[in-house]
Structures are given as C-alpha cells and as structure tokens.
Protein backbone atom coordinates (compact mmCIF):
# COMPACT_ATOMS: atom_id res chain seq x y z
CA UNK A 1 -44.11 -25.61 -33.29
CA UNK A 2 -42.06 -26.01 -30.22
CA UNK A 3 -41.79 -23.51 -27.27
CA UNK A 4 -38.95 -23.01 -24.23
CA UNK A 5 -40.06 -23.78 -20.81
CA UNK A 6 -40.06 -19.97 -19.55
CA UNK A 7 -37.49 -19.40 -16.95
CA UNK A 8 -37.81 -17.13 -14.07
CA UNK A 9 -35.45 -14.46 -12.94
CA UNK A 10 -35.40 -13.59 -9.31
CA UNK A 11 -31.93 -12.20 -9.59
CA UNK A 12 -32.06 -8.12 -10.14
CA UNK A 13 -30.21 -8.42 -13.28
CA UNK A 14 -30.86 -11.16 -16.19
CA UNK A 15 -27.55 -11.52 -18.62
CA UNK A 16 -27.93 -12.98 -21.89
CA UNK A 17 -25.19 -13.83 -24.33
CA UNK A 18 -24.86 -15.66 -27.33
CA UNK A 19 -25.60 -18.79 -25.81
CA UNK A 20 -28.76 -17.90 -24.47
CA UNK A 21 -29.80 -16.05 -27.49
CA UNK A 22 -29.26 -19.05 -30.38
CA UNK A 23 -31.28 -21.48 -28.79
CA UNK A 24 -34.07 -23.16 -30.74
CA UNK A 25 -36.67 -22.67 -29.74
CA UNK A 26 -36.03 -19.51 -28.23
CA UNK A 27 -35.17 -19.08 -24.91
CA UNK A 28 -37.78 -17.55 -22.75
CA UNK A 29 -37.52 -15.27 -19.51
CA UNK A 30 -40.08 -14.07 -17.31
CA UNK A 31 -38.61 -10.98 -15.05
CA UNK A 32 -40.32 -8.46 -12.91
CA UNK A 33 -40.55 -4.77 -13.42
CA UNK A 34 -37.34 -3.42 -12.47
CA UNK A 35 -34.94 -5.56 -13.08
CA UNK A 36 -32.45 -4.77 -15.74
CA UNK A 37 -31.54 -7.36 -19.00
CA UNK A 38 -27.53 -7.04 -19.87
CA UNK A 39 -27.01 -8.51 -23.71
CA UNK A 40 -23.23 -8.69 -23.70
CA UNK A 41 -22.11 -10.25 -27.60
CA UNK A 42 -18.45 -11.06 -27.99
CA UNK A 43 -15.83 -9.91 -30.63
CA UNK A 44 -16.14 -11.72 -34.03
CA UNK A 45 -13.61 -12.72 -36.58
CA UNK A 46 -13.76 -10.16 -39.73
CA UNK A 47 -15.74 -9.78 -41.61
CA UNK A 48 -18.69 -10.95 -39.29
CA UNK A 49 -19.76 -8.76 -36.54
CA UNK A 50 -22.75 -8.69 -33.92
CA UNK A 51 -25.91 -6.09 -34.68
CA UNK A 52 -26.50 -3.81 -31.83
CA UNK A 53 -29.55 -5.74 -29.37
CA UNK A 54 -32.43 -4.26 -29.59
CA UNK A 55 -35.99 -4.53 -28.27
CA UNK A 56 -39.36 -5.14 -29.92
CA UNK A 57 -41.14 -2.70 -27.26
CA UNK A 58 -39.16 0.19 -25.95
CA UNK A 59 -42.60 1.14 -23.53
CA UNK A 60 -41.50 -3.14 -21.83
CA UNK A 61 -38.14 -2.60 -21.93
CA UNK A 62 -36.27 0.84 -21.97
CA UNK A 63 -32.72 1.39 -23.54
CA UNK A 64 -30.34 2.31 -20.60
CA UNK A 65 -27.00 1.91 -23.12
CA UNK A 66 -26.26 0.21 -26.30
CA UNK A 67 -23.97 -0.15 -28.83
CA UNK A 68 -21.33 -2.10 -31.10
CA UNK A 69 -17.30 -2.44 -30.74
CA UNK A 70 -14.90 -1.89 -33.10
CA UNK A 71 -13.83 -5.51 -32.85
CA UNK A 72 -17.56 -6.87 -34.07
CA UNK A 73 -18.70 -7.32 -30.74
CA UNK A 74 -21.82 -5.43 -29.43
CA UNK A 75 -23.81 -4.60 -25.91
CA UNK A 76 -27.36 -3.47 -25.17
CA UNK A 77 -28.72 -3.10 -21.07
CA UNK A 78 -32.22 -2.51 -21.18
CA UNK A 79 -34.41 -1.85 -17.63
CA UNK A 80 -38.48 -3.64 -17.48
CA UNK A 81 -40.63 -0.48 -17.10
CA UNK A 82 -43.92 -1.95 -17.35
CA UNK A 83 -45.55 -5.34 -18.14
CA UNK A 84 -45.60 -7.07 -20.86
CA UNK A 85 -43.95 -9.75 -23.51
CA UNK A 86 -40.86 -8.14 -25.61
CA UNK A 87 -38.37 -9.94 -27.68
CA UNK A 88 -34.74 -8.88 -27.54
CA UNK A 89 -33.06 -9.94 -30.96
CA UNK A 90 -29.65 -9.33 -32.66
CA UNK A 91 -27.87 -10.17 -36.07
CA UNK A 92 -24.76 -11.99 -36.92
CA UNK A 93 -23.65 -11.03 -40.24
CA UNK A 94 -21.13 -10.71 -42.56
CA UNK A 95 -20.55 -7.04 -43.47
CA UNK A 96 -18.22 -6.70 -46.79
CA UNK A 97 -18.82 -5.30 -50.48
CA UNK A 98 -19.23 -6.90 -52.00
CA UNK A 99 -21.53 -8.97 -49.76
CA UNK A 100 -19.85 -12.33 -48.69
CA UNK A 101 -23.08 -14.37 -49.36
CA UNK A 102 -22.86 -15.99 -45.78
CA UNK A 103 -26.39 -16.22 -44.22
CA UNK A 104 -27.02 -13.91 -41.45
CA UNK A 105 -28.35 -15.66 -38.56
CA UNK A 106 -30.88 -14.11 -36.02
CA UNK A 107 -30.36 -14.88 -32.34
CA UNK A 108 -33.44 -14.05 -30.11
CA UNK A 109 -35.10 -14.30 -26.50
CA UNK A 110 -38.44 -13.66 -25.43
CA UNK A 111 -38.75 -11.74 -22.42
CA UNK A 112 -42.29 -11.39 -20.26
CA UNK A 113 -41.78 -8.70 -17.40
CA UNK A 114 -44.77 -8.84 -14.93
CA UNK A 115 -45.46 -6.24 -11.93
C-alpha cells in the first residue's frame, strides 16, 4: 500500500483545502504542539455539499470552530494540544430524497503533532 512522504510544518498555522485533502495516498503532516490546522472547503453546486471536518482524536487536536455554509461549503480550525497521530477527514456528498445515488467521496489527511 502506498504512503505520502510526511511534510513538516514550521509555519504556526497549517491550511488544508480540498486539494490537500483528496490526495491518494493521503497527504501527511507532521506539526508541533501549538500550532493550529485551518480546513477551509469551498461552496458546492446543489445538491452536493462538504461534511463539517472533523478529527479522529479530539485529546491531538481540539475543536476551536467548525461548521458548514449554507452554500455547501464547510470550515473546521482545530489547535495540536498534545502528541500524537490524528486524521482530519470530511465528506462530499450528495444530499437529496430521494438519494441521488452519486458516491460520496472521503477526503482525508493524516496529521502527527509532536512536542
């Protein structure tokens, strides 16, 4: 199976978007405690819209604001608290009734925060 090359983030803030999220395989971050991960998703054509980010270990990677826009777009910003490996995944689906059928694709990055 292949793996990303990890890339590390000096900068205080790490920004991921959709580009950075679809790639295969996923893309892979290593940050420091402290600095803070922006997931910025644009506004989709109807009926598709963006899930809201979230992470797979709120004790890595604290919620500092999320949520979705009325246009299908959505945002997460998430601070490193501690150690550790987290991955930081959204949806892109379509959302109709009945359902459209369309396959809902999962965009993902792996994030390792060290101290």
């Amino acid at each position: 199976m292949p793996t990303a090359i990890p890339t590390v983030v000096t900068a205080a803030t790490l920004k991921l978007e959709p580009a950075e999220l679809s790639r295969y395989p996923s893309a892979q971050y290593v940050i420091r405690v402290g600095t803070v991960v922006d997931v910025e998703l644009p506004d989709e054509s109807a009926p598709f819209c963006w899930s809201i980010p979230a992470s797979s270990a709120a004790t890595v990677l604290e919620v500092v604001d999320q949520g979705d826009d009325l246009g299908g777009g959505a945002h997460a910003r998430f601070r490193a608290i501690a150690p550790g490996v987290v991955t930081i995944a959204t949806t892109n689906a379509c959302y109709t009734f009945p359902p459209c059928g369309a396959a809902v694709a999962l965009s993902e990055s792996v994030v390792t925060v060290r101290a």
